[in-house]
Protein backbone atom coordinates (compact mmCIF):
# COMPACT_ATOMS: atom_id res chain seq x y z
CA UNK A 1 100.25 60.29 105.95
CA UNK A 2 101.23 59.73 102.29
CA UNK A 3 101.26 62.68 99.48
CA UNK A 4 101.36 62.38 95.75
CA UNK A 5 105.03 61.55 94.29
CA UNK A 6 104.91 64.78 92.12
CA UNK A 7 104.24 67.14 94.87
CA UNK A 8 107.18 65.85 96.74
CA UNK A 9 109.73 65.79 94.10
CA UNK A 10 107.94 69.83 93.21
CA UNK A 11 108.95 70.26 96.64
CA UNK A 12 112.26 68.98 96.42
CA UNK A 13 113.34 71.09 93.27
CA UNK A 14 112.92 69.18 90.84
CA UNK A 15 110.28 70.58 88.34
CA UNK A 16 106.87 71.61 88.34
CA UNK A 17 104.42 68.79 88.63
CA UNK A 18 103.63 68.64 85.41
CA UNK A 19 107.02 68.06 84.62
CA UNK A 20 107.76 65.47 86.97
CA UNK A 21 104.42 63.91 85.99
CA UNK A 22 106.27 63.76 82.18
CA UNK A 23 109.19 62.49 84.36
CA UNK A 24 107.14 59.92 85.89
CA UNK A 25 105.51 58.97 83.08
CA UNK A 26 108.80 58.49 80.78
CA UNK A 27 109.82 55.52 83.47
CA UNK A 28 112.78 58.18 85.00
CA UNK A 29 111.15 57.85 88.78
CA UNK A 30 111.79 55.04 90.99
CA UNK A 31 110.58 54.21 94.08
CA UNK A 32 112.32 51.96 96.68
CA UNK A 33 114.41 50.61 93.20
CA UNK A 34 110.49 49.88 91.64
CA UNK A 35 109.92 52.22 88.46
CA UNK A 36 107.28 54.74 90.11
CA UNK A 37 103.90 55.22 88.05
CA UNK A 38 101.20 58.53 87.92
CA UNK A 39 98.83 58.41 90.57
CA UNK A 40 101.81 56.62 93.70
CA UNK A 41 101.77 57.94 97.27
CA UNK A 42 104.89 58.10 98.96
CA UNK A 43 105.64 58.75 102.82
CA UNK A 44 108.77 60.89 102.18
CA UNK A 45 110.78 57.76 104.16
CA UNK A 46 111.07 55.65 100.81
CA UNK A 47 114.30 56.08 98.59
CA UNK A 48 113.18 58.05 95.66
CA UNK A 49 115.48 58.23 92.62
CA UNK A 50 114.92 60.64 89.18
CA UNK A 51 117.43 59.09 86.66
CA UNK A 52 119.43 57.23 89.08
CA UNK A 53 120.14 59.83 91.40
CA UNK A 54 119.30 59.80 94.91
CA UNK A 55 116.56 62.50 96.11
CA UNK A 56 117.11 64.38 99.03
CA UNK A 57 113.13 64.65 100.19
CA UNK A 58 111.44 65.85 103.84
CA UNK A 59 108.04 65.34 105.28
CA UNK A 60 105.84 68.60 104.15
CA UNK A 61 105.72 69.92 107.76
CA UNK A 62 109.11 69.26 108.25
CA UNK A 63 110.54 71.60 105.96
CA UNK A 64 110.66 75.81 106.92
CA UNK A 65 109.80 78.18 103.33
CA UNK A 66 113.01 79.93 103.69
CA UNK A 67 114.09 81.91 100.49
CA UNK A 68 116.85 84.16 100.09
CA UNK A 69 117.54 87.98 98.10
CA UNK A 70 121.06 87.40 96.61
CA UNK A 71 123.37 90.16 95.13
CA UNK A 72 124.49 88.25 92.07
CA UNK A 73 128.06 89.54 90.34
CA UNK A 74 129.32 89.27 87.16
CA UNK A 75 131.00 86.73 85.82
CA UNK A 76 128.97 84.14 88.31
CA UNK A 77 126.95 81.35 86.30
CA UNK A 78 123.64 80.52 87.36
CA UNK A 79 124.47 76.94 87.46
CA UNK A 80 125.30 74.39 90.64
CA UNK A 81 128.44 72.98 88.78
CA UNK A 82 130.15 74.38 85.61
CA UNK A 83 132.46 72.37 83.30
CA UNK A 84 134.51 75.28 82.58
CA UNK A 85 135.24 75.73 86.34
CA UNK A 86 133.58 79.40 86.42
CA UNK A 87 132.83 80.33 90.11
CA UNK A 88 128.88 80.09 90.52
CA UNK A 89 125.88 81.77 92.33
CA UNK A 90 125.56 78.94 95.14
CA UNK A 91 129.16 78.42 96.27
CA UNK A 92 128.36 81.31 98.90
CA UNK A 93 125.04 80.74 99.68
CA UNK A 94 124.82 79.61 103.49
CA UNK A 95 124.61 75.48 103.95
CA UNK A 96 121.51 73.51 104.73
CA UNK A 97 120.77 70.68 106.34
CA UNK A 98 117.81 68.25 104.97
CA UNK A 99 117.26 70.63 101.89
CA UNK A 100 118.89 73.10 99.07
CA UNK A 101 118.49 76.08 97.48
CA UNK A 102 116.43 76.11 94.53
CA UNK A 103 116.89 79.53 91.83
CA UNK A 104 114.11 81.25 90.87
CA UNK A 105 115.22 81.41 87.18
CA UNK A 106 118.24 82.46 86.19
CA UNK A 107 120.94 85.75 84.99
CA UNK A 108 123.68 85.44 82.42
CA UNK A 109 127.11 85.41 82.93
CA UNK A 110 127.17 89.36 82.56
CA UNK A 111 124.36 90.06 84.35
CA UNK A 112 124.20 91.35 87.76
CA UNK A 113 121.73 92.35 90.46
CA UNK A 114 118.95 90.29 92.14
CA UNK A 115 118.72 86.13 92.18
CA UNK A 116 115.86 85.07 94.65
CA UNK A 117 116.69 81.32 95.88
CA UNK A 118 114.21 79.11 98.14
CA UNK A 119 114.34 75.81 100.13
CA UNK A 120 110.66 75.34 98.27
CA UNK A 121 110.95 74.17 94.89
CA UNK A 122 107.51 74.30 94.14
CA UNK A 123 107.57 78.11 95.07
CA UNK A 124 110.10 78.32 92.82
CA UNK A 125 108.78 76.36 90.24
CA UNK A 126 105.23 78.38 90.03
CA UNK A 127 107.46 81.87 90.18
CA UNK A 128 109.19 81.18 87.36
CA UNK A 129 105.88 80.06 85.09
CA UNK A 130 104.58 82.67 83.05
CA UNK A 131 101.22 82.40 83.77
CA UNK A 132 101.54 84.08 86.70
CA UNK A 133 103.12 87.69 84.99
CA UNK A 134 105.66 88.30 88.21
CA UNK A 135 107.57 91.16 86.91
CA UNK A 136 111.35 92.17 86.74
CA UNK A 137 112.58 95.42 86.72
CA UNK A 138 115.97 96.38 85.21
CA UNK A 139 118.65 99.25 85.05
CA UNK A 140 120.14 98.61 81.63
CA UNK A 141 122.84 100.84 79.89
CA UNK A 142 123.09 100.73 75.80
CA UNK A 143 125.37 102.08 73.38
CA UNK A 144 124.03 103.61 70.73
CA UNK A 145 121.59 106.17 69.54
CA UNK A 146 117.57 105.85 70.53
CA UNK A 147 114.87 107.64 69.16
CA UNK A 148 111.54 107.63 70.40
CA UNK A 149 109.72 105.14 67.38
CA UNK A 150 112.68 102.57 68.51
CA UNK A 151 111.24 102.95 72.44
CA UNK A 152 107.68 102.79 70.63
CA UNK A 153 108.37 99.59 69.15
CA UNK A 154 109.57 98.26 72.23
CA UNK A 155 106.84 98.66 74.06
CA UNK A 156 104.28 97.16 71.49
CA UNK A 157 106.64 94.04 70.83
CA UNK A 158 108.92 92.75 68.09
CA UNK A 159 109.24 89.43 66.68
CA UNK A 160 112.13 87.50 68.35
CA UNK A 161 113.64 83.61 67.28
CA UNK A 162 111.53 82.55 69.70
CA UNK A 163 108.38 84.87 69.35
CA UNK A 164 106.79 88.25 70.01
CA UNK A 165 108.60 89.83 72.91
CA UNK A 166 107.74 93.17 74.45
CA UNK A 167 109.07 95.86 77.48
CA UNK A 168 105.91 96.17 79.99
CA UNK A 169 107.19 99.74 80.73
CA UNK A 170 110.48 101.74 79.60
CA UNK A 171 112.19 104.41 80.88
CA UNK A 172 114.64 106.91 80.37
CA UNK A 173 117.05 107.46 83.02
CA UNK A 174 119.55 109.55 81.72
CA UNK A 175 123.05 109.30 80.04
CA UNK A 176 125.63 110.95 78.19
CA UNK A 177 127.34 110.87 74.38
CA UNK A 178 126.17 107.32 73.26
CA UNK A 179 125.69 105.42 76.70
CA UNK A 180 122.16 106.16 77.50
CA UNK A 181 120.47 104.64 80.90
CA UNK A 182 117.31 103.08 80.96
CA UNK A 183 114.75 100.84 83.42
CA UNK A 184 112.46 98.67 81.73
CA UNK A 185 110.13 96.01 83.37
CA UNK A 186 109.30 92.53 82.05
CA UNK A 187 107.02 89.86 82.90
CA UNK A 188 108.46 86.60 81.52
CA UNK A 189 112.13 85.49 82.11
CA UNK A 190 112.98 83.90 78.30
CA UNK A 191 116.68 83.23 77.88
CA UNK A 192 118.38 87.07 77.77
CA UNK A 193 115.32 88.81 76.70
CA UNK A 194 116.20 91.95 77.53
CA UNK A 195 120.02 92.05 75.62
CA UNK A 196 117.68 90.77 72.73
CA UNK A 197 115.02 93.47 72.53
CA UNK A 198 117.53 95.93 72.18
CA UNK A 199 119.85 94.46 70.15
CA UNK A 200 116.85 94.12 67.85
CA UNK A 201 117.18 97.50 67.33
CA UNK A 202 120.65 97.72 66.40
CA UNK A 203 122.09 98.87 69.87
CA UNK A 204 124.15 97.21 72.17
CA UNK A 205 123.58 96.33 75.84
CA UNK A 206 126.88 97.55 77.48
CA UNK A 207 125.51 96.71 81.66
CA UNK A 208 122.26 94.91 82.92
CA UNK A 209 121.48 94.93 86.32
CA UNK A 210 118.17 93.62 87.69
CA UNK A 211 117.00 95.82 90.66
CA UNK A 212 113.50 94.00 91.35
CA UNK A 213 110.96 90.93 91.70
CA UNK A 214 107.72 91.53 92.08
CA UNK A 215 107.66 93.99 94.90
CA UNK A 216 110.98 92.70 96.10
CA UNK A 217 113.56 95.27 95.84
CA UNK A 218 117.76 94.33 95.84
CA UNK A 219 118.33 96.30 99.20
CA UNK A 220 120.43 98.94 98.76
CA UNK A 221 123.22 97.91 101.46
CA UNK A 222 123.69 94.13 99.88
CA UNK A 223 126.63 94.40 98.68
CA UNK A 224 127.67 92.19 95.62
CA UNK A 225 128.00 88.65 96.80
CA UNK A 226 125.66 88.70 99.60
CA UNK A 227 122.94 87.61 100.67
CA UNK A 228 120.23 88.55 103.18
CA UNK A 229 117.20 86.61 104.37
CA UNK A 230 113.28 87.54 103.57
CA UNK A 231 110.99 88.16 106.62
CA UNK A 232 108.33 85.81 106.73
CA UNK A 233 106.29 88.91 105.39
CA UNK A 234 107.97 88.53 102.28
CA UNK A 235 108.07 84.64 101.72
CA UNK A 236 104.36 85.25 102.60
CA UNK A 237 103.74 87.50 99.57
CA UNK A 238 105.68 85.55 96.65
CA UNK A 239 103.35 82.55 98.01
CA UNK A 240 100.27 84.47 97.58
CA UNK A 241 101.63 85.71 93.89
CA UNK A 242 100.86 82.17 92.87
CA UNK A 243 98.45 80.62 95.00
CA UNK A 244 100.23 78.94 97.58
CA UNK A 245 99.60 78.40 101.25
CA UNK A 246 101.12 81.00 103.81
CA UNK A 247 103.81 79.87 105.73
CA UNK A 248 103.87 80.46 109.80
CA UNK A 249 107.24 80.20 110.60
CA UNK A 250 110.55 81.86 109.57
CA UNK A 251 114.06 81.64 110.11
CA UNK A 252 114.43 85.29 110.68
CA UNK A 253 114.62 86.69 113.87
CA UNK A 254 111.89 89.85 113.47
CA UNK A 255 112.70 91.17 117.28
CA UNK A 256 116.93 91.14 116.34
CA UNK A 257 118.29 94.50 115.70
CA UNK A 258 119.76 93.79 112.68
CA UNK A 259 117.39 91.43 110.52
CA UNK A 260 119.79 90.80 108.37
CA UNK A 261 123.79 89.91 108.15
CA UNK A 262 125.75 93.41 108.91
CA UNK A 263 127.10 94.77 105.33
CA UNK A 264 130.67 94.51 107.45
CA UNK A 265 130.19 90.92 107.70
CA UNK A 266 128.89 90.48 104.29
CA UNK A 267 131.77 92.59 102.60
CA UNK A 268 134.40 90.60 104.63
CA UNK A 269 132.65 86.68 103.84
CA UNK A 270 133.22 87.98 100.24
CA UNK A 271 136.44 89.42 100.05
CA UNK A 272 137.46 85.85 102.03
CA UNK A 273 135.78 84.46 98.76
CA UNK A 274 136.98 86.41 96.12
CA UNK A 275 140.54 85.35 97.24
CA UNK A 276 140.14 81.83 97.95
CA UNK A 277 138.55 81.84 94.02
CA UNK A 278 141.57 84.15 92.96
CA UNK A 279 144.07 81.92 95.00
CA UNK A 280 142.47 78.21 93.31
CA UNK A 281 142.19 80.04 89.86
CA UNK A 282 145.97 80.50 89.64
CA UNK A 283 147.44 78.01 91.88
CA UNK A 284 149.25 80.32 94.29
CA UNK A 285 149.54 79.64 97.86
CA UNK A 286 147.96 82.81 100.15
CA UNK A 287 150.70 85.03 100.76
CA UNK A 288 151.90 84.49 104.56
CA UNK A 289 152.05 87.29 106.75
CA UNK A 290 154.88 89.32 106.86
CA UNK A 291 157.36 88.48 109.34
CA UNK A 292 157.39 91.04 112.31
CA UNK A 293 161.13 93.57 112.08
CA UNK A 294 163.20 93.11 115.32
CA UNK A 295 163.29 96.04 117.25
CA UNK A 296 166.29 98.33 116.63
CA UNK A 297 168.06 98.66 120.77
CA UNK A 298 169.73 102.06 119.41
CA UNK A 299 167.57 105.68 120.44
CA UNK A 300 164.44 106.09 118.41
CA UNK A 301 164.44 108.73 116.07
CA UNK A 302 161.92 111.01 114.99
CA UNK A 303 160.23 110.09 111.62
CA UNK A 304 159.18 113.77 109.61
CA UNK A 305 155.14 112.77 108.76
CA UNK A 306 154.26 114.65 105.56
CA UNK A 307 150.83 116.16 105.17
């Protein structure tokens, strides 16, 4: 059974198929070393290339619509390599075999909160297109004063370098001297949106934290660098959000106590991580353990314990 090229590079991550068909189109694609041309059928056994690299690609019923609810920290990039050596969101995402994660979109370096990732990358791809008006929700702190015509203007848009841009809903959530709390909602994902709208108005973002995706919430016990698994329930409803086929099987065990990792396990996987970063970013060894103090063979005396 053969599929179209674009739909299995989509599936692999690598655009939407419109893209790849510009991809394709440009003479980037190669198939089995011949440059690959709109309209070719591949089995998924060929060696398929996109500008000389190899493309890691599995049969359609082969591959499992897994996607993840990550806890992103700050100071992660949302990047699989960075030049600057910055620790990213996907060194502690679990390993896969046959596939990869895929981000759906992206946070800044000093943004925080909820990063969905998928082994589909055509889910991902049709998430992240605007047509589709998926919303984000997020808990953002500002310095500075705001007045209701500045929330006003918000909400009916203001012109941004790159266009009209707009808060779907805003909302005061409280605050003291000149850090005020708010959630607001958006339904596009242009490059930090949010830190612009406000900063349009001459106040500063000082924390941004997104706490929702659709109807996906960032559970409350992830703790920041973990990760926990969607139920097929959920995978089930982001591929209805833009038209895609549900998917019958899942990863996640629905009958298991726990559905998810325990937060114990989760809060120990990243302290390991946050030290083995620590430990590579300055170049010390990990500190041995102490050695154990020989036993004294005098009389044991009574320590005083202070309360």
């Amino acid at each position: 059974m053969t599929e179209k090229l674009q739909k299995v590079l989509a599936r692999a991550g690598k655009g939407s198929r419109r893209e790849i068909e510009a991809l394709i189109s440009q003479g980037r694609v190669s198939v089995n070393g011949n440059v690959a041309h709109l309209g070719d059928r591949v089995t998924g056994s060929e060696q398929i290339r996109v500008d000389g690299h190899v493309v890691e690609t599995q049969p359609q019923g082969e591959i499992i619509c897994r996607v993840l609810a990550y806890h992103k920290p700050e100071g992660e990039v949302s990047t699989r390599k960075d030049p600057e050596g910055r620790p990213t969101v996907f060194d502690r995402l679990p390993k896969l075999q046959g596939a990869r994660w895929v981000a759906v979109g992206r946070l800044d370096v000093n943004t925080s909160g909820l990063l969905l990732f998928t082994t589909d990358g055509e889910l991902a791809n049709r998430l992240m297109h605007p047509r589709h008006e998926i919303d984000r929700e997020y808990a953002v702190r500002v310095f500075g004063e705001v007045d209701e015509a500045m929330m006003q203007r918000l909400r009916k848009g203001v012109m941004l370098e790159d266009g009209e841009a707009k808060f779907e809903t805003l909302k005061y959530s409280g605050g003291e001297g000149m850090n005020h709390w708010f959630h607001v909602t958006l339904k596009e994902g242009r490059n930090r949106e949010v830190r612009r709208l406000w900063e349009s108005q001459g106040v500063q973002v000082s924390r941004l934290i997104r706490v929702r995706y659709g109807k996906i919430d960032l559970p409350r016990t992830l703790p920041r660098g973990g990760w926990a698994e969607m139920p097929l329930e959920q995978v089930n409803y982001l591929r209805r959000e833009v038209g895609l086929a549900p998917e019958e099987q899942s990863k996640v065990d629905v009958h298991a106590p726990e559905r998810y990792k325990q937060v114990a396990q989760i809060r120990k996987a990243v302290r390991k991580h946050n030290s083995r970063v620590k430990s590579a970013g300055t170049g010390a060894a990990p500190k041995k353990p102490a050695a154990a103090r020989p036993r004294s063979s005098g009389p044991r005396q009574k320590s005083k314990t202070r309360m």
